[in-house]
Protein backbone atom coordinates (compact mmCIF):
# COMPACT_ATOMS: atom_id res chain seq x y z
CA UNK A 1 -63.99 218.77 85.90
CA UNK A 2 -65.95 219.32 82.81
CA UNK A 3 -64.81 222.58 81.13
CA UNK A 4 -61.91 223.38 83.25
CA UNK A 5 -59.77 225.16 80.76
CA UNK A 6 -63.12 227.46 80.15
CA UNK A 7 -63.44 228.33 83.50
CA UNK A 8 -60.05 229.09 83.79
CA UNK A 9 -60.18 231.31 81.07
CA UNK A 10 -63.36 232.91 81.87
CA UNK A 11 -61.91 233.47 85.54
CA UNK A 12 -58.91 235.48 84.19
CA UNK A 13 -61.20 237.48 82.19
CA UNK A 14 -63.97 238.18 84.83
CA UNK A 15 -64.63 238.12 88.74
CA UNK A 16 -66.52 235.10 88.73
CA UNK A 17 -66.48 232.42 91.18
CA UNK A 18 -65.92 228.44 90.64
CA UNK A 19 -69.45 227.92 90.84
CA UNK A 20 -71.37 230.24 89.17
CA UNK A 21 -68.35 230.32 86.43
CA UNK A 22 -69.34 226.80 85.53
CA UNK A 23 -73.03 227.37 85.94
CA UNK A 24 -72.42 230.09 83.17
CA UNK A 25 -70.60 227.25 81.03
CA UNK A 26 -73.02 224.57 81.42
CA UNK A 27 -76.15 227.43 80.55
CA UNK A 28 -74.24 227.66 77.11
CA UNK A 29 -72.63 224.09 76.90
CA UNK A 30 -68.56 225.34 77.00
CA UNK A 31 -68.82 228.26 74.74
CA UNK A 32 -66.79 230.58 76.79
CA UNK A 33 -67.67 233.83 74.63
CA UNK A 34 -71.48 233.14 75.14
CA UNK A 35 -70.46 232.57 79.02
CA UNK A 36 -69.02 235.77 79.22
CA UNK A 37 -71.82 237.82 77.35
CA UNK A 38 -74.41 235.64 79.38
CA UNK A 39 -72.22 237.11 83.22
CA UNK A 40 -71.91 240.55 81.56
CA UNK A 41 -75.66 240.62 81.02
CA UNK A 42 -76.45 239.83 84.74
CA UNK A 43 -73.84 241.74 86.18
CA UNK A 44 -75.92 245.03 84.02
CA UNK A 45 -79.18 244.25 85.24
CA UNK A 46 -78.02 243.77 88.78
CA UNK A 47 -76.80 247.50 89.02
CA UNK A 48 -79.69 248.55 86.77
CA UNK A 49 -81.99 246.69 89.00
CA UNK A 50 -80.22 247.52 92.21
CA UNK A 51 -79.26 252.03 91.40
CA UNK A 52 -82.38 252.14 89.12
CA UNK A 53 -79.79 252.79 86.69
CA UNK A 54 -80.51 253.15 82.73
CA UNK A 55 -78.43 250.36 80.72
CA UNK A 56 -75.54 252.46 79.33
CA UNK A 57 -75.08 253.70 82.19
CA UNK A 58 -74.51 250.63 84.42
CA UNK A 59 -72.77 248.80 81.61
CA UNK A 60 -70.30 251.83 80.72
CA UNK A 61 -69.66 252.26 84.88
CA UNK A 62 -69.15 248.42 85.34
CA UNK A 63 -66.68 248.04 82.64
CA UNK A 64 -64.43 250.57 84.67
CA UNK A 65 -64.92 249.08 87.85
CA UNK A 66 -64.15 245.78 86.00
CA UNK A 67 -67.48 244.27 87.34
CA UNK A 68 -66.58 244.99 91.04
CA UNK A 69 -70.37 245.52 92.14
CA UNK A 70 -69.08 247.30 95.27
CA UNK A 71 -67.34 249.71 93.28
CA UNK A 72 -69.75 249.90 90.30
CA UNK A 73 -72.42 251.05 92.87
CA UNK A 74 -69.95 253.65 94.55
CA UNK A 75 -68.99 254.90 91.12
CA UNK A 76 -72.75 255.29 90.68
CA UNK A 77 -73.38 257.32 93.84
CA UNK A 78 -69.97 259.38 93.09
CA UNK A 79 -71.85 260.73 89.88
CA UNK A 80 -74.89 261.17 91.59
CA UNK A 81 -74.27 262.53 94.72
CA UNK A 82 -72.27 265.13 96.48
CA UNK A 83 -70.33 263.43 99.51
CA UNK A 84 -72.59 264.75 102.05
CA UNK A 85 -75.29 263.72 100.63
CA UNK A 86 -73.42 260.06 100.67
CA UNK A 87 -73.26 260.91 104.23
CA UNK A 88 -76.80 261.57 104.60
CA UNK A 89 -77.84 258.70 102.70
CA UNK A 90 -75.26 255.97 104.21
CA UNK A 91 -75.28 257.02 107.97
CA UNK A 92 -78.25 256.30 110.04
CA UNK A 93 -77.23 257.80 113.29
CA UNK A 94 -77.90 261.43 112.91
CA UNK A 95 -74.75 263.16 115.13
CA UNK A 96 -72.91 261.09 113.24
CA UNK A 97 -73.51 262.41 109.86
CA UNK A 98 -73.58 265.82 111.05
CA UNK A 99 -70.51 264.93 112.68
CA UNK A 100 -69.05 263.97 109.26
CA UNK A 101 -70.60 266.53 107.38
CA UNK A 102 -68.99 269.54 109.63
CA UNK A 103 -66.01 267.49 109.20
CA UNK A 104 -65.90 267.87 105.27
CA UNK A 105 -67.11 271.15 105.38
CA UNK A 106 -64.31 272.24 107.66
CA UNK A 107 -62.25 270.35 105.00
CA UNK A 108 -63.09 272.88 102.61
CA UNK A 109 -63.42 275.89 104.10
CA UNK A 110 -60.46 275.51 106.59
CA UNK A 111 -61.38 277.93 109.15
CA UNK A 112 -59.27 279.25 112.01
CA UNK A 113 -58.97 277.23 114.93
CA UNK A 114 -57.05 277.09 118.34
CA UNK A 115 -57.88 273.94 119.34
CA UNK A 116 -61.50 274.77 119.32
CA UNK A 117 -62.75 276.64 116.37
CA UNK A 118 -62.74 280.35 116.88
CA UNK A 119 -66.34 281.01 116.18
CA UNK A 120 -66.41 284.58 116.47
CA UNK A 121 -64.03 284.63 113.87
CA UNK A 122 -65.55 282.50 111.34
CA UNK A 123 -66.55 284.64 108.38
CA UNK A 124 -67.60 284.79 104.90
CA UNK A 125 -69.96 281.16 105.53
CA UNK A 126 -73.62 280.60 104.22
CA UNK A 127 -75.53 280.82 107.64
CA UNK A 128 -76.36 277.24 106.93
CA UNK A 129 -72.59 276.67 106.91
CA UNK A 130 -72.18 279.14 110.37
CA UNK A 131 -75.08 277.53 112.09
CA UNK A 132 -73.86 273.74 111.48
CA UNK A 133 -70.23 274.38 111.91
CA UNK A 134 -70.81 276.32 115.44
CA UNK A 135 -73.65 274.22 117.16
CA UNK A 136 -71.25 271.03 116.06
CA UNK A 137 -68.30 272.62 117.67
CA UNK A 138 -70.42 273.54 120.95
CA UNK A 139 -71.95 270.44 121.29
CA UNK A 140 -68.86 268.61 120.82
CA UNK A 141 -67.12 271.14 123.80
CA UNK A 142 -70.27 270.21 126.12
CA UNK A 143 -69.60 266.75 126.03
CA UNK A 144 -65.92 266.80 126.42
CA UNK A 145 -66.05 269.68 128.95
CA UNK A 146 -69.30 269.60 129.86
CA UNK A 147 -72.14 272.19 130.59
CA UNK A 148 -70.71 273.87 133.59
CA UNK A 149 -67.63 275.15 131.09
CA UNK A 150 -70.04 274.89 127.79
CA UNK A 151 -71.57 278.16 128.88
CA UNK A 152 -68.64 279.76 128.62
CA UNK A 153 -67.85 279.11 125.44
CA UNK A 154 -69.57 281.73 122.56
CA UNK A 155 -72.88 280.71 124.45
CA UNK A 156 -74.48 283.73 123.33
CA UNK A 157 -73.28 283.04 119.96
CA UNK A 158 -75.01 279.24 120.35
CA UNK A 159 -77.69 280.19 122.12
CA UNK A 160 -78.71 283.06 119.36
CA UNK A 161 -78.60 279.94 116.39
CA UNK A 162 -80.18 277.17 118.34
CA UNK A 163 -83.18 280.13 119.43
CA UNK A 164 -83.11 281.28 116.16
CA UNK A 165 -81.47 279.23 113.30
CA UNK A 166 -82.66 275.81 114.61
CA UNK A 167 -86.31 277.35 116.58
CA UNK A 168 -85.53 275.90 119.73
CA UNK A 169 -85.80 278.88 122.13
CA UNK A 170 -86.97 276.88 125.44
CA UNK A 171 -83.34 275.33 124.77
CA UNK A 172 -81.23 278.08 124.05
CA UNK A 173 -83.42 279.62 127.45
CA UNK A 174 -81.97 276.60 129.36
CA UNK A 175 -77.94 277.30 128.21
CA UNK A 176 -78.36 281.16 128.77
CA UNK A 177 -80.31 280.10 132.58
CA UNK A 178 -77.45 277.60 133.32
CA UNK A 179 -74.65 280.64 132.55
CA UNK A 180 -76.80 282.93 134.63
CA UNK A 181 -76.41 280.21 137.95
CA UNK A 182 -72.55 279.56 137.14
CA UNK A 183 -72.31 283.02 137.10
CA UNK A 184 -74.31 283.77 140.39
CA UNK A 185 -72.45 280.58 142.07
CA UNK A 186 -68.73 280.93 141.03
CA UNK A 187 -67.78 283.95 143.39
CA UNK A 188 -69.13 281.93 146.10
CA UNK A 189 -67.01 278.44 144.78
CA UNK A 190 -64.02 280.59 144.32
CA UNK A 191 -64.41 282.30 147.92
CA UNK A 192 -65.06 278.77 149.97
CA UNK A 193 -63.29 276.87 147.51
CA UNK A 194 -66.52 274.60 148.27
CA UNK A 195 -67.33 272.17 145.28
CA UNK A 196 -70.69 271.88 146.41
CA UNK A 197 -71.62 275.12 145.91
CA UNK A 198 -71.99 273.89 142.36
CA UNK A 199 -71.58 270.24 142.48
CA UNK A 200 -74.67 270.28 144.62
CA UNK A 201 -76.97 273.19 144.04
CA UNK A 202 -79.87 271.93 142.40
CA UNK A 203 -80.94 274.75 140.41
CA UNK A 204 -78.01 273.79 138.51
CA UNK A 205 -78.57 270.08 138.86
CA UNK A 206 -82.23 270.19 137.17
CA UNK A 207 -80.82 272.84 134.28
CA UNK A 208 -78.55 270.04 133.32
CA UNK A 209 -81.07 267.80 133.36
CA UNK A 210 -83.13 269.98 130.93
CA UNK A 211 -80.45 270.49 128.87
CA UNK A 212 -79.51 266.74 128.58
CA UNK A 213 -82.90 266.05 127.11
CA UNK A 214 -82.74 269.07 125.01
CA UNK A 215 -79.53 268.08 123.31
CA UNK A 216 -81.44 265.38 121.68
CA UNK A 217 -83.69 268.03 119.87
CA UNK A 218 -80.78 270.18 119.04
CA UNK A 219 -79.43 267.34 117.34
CA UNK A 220 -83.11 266.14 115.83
CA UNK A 221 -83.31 269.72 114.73
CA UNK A 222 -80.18 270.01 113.22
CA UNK A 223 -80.07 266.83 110.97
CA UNK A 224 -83.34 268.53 109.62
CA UNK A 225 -81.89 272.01 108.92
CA UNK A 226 -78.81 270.61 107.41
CA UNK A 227 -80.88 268.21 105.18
CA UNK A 228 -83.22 271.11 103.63
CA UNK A 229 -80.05 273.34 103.35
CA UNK A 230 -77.78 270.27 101.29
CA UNK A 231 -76.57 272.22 98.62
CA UNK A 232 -74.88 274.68 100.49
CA UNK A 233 -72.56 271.75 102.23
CA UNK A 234 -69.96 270.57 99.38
């Protein structure tokens, strides 16, 4: 193999392949100095080209990384960004990153919890802060518990930010209406001991229905209010 001890050489130095190692070698026939300047040089328009980065920048970041693009890039974003705003711009799926985002928020703030965060205790938050950190919590109890047992948990305090906060009061109408029937049904369910007194009433059935669809715009709703309210989240 023509220029062998080169490549080796230039492979020891820098995380360049077999072939684009030579490729570099043959460009500047062996010189392994010019080889090295010439994969240094695309390696810094790469990440200028790629994080419309200006060329101290990129070079000074890739040095560190030791031309690891993957890292260089990460580095680049690190500087750049606050993590959830990573979140925001890496994850597509919107409960997701709201998912994450409450996640390093709770991170940071550490608030009281047993089991279930104790959101009439949570105090001293930006209502940005409140209003993501609650809704998340209740949304997450709905689908492990499910509405029936959802609407027992702080629902006035829910219903109040997703009327309010997030300006979705046919929604927050639906969670207070489908308290109102477990309410009215319960003493009957605990007198018969008759599951389908609520398994089957279908006042109940079509609130759940309504709520199912408007879970999607609590979450649509949220991913906006969260994104216009960034700087308050790290």
């Amino acid at each position: 193999m023509q220029y062998k001890a080169q490549l080796e050489l230039l492979r020891q130095q820098i995380p360049v392949g077999i072939k684009h190692g030579l490729a570099l070698l043959n460009k500047t026939n062996g010189d392994f100095d010019k080889a090295r300047e010439l994969f240094e040089e695309e390696m810094i328009l790469l990440i200028m080209d790629k994080m419309q980065a200006p060329r101290n920048e990129a070079k000074d970041v890739l040095l560190a990384c030791h031309y690891d693009i993957a890292r260089t890039i990460a580095a680049i974003e690190e500087r750049r960004y606050t993590l959830p705003e990573r979140i925001l711009r890496k994850t597509k799926d919107k409960e997701e990153a709201l998912g994450l985002i409450a996640v390093n928020l709770e991170a940071l703030l550490r608030p009281e919890r047993d089991y279930w965060l104790l959101l009439d205790r949570l105090t001293g938050l930006h209502p940005a802060q409140y209003c993501l950190l609650a809704v998340q919590e209740w949304l997450n109890y709905e689908d492990w518990e499910g509405l029936d047992s959802a609407v027992y948990f702080h629902t006035g305090i829910v219903a109040a930010l997703i009327g309010h906060e997030l300006q979705l009061p046919e929604v927050a109408h639906v969670i207070i209406a489908a308290k109102e029937r477990m309410e009215a049904l319960l003493p009957v369910f605990q007198k018969t001991g008759d599951h389908s007194v609520i398994g089957g009433d279908t006042v109940l059935a079509g609130l759940r229905a309504d709520f199912r669809e408007g879970r999607e715009l609590i979450i649509d709703r949220l991913y906006a209010y969260v994104v216009s309210q960034i700087r308050h989240f790290s």
